[in-house]
Protein backbone atom coordinates (compact mmCIF):
# COMPACT_ATOMS: atom_id res chain seq x y z
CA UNK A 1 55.17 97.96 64.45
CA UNK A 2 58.27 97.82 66.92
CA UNK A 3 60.62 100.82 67.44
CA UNK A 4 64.18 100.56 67.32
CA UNK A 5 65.16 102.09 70.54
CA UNK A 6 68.22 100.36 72.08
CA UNK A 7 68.30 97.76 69.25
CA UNK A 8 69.46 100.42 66.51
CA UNK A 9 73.34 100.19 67.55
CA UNK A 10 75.34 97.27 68.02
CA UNK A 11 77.60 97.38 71.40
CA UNK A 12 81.18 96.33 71.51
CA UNK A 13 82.19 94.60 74.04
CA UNK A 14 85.17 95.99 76.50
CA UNK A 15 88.58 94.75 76.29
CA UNK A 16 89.66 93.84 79.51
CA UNK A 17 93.24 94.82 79.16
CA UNK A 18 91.39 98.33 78.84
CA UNK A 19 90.03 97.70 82.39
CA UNK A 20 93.88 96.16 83.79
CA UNK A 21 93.37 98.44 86.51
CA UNK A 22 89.75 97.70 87.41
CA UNK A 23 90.57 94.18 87.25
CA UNK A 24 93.83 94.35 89.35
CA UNK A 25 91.79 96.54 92.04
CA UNK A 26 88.84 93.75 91.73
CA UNK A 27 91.87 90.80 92.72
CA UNK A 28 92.76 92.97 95.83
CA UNK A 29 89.32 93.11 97.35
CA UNK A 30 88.48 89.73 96.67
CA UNK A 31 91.80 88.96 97.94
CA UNK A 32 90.79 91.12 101.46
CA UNK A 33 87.46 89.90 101.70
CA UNK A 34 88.75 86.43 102.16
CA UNK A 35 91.52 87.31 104.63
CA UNK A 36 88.84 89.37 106.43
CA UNK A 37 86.23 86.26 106.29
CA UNK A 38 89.20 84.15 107.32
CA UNK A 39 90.11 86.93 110.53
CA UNK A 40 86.23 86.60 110.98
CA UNK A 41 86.33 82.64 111.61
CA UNK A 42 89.08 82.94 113.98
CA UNK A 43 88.20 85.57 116.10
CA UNK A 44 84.36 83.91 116.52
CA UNK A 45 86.53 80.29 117.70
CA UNK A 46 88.05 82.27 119.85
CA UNK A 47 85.51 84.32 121.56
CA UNK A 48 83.30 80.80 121.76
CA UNK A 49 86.52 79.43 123.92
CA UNK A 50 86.56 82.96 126.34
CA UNK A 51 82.79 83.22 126.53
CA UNK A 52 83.10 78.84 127.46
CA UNK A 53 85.74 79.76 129.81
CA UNK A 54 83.92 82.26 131.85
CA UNK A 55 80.95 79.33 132.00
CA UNK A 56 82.98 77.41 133.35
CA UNK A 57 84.42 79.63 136.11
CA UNK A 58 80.76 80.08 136.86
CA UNK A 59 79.26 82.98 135.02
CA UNK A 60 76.14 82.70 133.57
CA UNK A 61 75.27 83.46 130.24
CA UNK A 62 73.44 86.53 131.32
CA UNK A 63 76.41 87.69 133.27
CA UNK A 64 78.21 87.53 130.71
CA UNK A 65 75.85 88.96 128.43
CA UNK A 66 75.34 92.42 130.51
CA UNK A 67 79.17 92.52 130.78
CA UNK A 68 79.73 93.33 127.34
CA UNK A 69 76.32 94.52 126.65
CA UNK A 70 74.32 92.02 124.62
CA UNK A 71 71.25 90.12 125.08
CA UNK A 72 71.50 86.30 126.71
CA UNK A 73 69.98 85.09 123.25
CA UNK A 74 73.18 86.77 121.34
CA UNK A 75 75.41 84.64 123.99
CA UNK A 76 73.74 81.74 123.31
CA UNK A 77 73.33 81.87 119.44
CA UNK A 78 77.51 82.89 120.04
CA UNK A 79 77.85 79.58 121.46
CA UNK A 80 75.52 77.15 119.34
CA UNK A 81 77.04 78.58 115.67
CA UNK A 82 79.78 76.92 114.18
């Protein structure tokens, strides 16, 4: 023997113009997140061509590292991701 439970009532599905808003407000996120992922690529390019740079003016990767208060292995993964 089973029991109804959820299976008694039959669920409508939502009309999304009854959601416009929900669904305009979903666009403009999505819309941000992929300017901010975009912002995101940029500024890592250009902090790999400052942190190269100050290697090649002679810093090390651990001077550079206590400068802006990381850890030589956050410098270096920095500089190896693409």
């Amino acid at each position: 023997m089973t029991t109804l439970g959820c299976h008694r009532y039959v669920m409508k599905s939502p009309h999304p113009a009854d959601h416009a808003e929900t669904f305009h407000r979903l666009e403009e996120v999505r819309a941000q997140a992929l300017e901010h992922a975009r912002l995101a690529r940029q500024f890592h390019q250009e902090r790999r061509g400052i942190i190269g740079q100050l290697i090649e003016a002679g810093f090390s990767q651990a001077d550079i590292a206590r400068e802006i208060g990381v850890t030589r292995q956050a410098i270096q993964k920095m500089l190896s991701a693409s």
